[in-house]
Protein backbone atom coordinates (compact mmCIF):
# COMPACT_ATOMS: atom_id res chain seq x y z
CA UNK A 1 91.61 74.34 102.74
CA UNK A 2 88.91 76.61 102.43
CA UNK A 3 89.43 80.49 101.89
CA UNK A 4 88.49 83.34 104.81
CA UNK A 5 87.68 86.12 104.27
CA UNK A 6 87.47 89.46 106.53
CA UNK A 7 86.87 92.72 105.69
CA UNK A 8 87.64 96.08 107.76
CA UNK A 9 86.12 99.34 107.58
CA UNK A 10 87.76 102.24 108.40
CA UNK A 11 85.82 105.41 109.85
CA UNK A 12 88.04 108.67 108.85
CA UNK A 13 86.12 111.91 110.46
CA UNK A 14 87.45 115.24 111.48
CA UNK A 15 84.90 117.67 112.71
CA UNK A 16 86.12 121.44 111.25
CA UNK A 17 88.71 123.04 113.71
CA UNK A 18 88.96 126.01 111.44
CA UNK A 19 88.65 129.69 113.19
CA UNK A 20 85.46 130.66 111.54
CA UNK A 21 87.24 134.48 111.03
CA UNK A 22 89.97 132.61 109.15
CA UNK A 23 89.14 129.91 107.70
CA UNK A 24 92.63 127.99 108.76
CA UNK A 25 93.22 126.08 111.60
CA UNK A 26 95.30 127.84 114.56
CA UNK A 27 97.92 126.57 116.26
CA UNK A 28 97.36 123.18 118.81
CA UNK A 29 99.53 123.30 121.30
CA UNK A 30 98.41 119.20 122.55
CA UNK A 31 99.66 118.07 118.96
CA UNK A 32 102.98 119.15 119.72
CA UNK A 33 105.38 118.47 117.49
CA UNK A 34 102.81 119.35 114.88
CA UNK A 35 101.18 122.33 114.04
CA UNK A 36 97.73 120.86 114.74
CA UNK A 37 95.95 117.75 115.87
CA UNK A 38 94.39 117.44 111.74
CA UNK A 39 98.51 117.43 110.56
CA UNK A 40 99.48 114.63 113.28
CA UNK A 41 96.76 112.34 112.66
CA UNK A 42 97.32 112.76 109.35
CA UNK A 43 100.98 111.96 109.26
CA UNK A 44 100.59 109.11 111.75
CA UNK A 45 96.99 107.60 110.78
CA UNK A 46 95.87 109.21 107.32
CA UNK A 47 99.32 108.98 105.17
CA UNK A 48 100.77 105.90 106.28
CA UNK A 49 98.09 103.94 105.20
CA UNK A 50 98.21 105.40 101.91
CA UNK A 51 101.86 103.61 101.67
CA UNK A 52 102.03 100.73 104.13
CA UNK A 53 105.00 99.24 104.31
CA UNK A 54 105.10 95.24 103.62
CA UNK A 55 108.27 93.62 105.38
CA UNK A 56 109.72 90.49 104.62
CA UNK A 57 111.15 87.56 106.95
CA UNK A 58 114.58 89.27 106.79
CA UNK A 59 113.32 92.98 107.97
CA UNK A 60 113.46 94.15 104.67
CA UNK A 61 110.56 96.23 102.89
CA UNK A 62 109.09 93.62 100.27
CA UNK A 63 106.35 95.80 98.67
CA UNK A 64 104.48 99.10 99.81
CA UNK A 65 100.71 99.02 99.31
CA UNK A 66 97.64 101.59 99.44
CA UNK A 67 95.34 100.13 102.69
CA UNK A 68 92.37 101.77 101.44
CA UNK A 69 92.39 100.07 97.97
CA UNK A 70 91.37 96.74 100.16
CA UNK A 71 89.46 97.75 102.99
CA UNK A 72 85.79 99.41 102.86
CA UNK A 73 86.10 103.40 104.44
CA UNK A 74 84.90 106.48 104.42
CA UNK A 75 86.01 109.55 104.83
CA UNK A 76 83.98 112.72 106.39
CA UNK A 77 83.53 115.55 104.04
CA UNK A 78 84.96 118.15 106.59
CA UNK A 79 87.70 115.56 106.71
CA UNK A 80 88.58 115.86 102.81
CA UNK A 81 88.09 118.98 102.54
CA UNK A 82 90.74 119.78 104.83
CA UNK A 83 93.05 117.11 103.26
CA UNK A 84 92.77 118.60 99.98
CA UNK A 85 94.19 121.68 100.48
CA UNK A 86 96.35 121.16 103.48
CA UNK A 87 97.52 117.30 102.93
CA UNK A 88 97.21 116.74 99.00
CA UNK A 89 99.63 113.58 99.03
CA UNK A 90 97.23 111.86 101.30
CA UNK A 91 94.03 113.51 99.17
CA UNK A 92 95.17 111.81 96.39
CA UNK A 93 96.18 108.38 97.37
CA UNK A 94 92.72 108.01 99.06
CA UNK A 95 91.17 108.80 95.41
CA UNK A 96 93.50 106.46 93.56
CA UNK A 97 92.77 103.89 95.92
CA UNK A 98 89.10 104.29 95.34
CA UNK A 99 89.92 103.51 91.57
CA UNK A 100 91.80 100.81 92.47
CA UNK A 101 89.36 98.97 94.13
CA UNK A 102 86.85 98.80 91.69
CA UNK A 103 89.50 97.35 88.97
CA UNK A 104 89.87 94.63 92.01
CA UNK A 105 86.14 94.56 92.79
CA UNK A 106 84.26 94.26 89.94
CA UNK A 107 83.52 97.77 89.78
CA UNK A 108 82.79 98.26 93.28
CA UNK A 109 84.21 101.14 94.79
CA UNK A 110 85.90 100.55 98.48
CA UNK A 111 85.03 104.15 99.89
CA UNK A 112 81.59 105.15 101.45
CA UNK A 113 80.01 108.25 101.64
CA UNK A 114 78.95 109.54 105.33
CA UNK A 115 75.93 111.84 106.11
CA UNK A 116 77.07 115.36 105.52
CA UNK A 117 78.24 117.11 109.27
CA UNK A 118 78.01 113.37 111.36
CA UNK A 119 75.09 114.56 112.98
CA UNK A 120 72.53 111.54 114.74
CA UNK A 121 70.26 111.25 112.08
CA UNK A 122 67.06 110.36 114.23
CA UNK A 123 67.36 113.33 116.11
CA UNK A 124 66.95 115.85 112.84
CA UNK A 125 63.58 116.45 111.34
CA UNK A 126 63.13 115.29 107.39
CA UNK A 127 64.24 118.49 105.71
CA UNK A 128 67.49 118.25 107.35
CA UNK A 129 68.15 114.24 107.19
CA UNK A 130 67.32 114.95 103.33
CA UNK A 131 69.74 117.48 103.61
CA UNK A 132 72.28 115.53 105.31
CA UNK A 133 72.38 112.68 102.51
CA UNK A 134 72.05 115.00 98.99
CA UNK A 135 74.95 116.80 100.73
CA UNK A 136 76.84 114.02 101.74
CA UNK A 137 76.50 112.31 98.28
CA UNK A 138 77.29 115.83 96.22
CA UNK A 139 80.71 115.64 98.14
CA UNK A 140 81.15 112.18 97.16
CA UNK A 141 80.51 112.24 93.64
CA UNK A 142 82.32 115.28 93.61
CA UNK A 143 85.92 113.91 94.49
CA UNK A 144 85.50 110.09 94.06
CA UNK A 145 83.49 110.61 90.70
CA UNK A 146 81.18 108.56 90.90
CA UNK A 147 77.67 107.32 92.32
CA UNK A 148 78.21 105.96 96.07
CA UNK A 149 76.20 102.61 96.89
CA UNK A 150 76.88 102.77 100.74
CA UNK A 151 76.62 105.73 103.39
CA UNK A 152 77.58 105.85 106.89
CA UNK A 153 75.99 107.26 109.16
CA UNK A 154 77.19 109.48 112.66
CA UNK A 155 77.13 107.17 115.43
CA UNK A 156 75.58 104.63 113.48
CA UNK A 157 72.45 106.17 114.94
CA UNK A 158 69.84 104.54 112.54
CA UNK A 159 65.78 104.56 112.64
CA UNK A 160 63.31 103.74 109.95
CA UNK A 161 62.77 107.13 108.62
CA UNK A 162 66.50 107.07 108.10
CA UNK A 163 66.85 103.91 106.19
CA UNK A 164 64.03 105.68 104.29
CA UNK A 165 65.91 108.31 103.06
CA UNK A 166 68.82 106.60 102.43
CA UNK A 167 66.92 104.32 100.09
CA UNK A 168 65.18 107.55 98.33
CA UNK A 169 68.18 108.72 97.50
CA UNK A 170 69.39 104.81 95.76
CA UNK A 171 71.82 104.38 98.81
CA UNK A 172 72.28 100.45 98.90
CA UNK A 173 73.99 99.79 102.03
CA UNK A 174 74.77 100.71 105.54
CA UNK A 175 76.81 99.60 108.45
CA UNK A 176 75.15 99.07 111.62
CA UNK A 177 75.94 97.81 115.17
CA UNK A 178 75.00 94.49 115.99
CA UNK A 179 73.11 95.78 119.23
CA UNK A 180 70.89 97.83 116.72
CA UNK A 181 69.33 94.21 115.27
CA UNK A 182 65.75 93.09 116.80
CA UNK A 183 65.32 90.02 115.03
CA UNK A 184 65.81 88.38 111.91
CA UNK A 185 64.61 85.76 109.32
CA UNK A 186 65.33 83.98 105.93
CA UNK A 187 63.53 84.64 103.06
CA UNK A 188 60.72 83.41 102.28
CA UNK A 189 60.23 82.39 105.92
CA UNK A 190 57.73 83.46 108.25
CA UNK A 191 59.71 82.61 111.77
CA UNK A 192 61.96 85.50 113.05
CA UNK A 193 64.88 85.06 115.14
CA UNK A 194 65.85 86.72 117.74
CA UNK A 195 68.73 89.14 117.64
CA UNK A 196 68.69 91.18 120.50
CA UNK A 197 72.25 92.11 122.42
CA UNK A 198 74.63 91.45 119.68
CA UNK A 199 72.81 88.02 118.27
CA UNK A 200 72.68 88.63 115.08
CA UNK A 201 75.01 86.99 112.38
CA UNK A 202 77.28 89.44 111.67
CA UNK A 203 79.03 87.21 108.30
CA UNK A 204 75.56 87.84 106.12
CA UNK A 205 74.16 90.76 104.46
CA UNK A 206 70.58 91.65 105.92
CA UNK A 207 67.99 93.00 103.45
CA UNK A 208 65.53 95.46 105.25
CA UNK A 209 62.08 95.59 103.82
CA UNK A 210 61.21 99.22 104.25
CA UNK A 211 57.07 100.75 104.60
CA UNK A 212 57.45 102.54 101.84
CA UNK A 213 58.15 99.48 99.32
CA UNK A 214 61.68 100.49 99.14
CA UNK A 215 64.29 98.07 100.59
CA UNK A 216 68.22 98.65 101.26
CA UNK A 217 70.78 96.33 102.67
CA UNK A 218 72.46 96.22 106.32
CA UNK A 219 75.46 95.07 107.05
CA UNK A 220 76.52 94.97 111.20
CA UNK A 221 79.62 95.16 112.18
CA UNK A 222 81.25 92.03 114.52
CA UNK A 223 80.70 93.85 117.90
CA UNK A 224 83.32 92.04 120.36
CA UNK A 225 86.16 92.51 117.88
CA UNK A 226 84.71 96.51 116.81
CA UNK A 227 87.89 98.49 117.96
CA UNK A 228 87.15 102.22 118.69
CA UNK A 229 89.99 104.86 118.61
CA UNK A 230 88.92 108.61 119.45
CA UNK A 231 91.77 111.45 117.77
């Protein structure tokens, strides 16, 4: 029998709920029984999968494993800034599994980097989408040690001046919607295809030949089974 093969990204973004005159987050009174809505996701989303919990057929715990050493994520940088100072455990789990991943990889790192502050990149001007991705990969290589290949982006808002940038800056990848692809071909063919409302093959990797002479590589998510939680 043949081997399949899926593989889940996780989006992890927080925008900053820290009062600007003190630099902490107040009290939530909605994330009741926590002390704010950043502390309950994290105990119930971020932590957990640091230490999932494999059961066997009699109930029991069989083995405990880190989620985000298999899976491609990312993490905003508002996010892990936050979760280094106010949820360490979790900070550090998310960087071992990052490590771990490229032992089980072949050096490839599971964890993205993400546009600095999630903004929708084809609504800034240049000087700020350049600003967006230097920032956003400064954070990166600043906790995860290393280059990243991929970035997401807010919304998954693309355009070509975008993809641009992202490829000035030796980003490889990015994730897309499949309702963001025109049309497609093969290499070395002339014919496209048409991709329009969701079409598009979403088990390949897409190389995007860029104006510029640059290229970088797409990969779009499979729409009908994309599930979207808001916390």
């Amino acid at each position: 029998m043949n081997k399949k093969y899926v593989c889940i990204h996780g989006h992890f973004y927080q925008p900053p709920r820290e009062n600007p005159w003190l630099n902490k987050v107040e009290i939530q009174d909605s994330a009741y029984p926590y002390h704010d809505w950043n502390h309950r996701i994290n105990a119930e989303c971020y932590i957990r999968n640091t230490s999932s919990r494999i059961w066997d057929h009699e109930g029991k715990i069989e083995s405990i494993m880190n989620n985000y050493a298999y899976m491609s994520f990312n993490m905003g940088p508002t996010l892990l800034a936050w979760m280094e100072n106010e949820a360490p455990e979790t900070y550090r789990g998310i960087l071992e599994a990052d490590k771990e991943s490229q032992e089980r990889f072949s050096g490839h790192g599971s964890a993205l980097a993400q546009a600095y502050n999630h903004l929708i990149m084809p609504l800034a001007n240049e000087r700020d989408k350049e600003t967006q991705v230097i920032w956003g990969i400064a954070d990166f290589r600043s906790r995860f040690n290393r280059e990243p290949e991929g970035m997401w982006l807010g919304e998954t808002a693309v355009n070509t001046d975008t993809l641009e940038m992202l490829a000035k800056h030796n980003i490889k990848f990015t994730i897309l919607s499949p309702y963001q692809a025109k049309q497609v071909r093969k290499l070395g063919e002339e014919k496209w295809t048409d991709a329009t409302d969701a079409k598009v093959n979403t088990r390949r990797a897409y190389v995007c030949n860029l104006p510029s002479g640059r290229t970088i590589n797409l990969f779009f998510y499979d729409g009908p089974s994309f599930s979207r939680g808001c916390l």
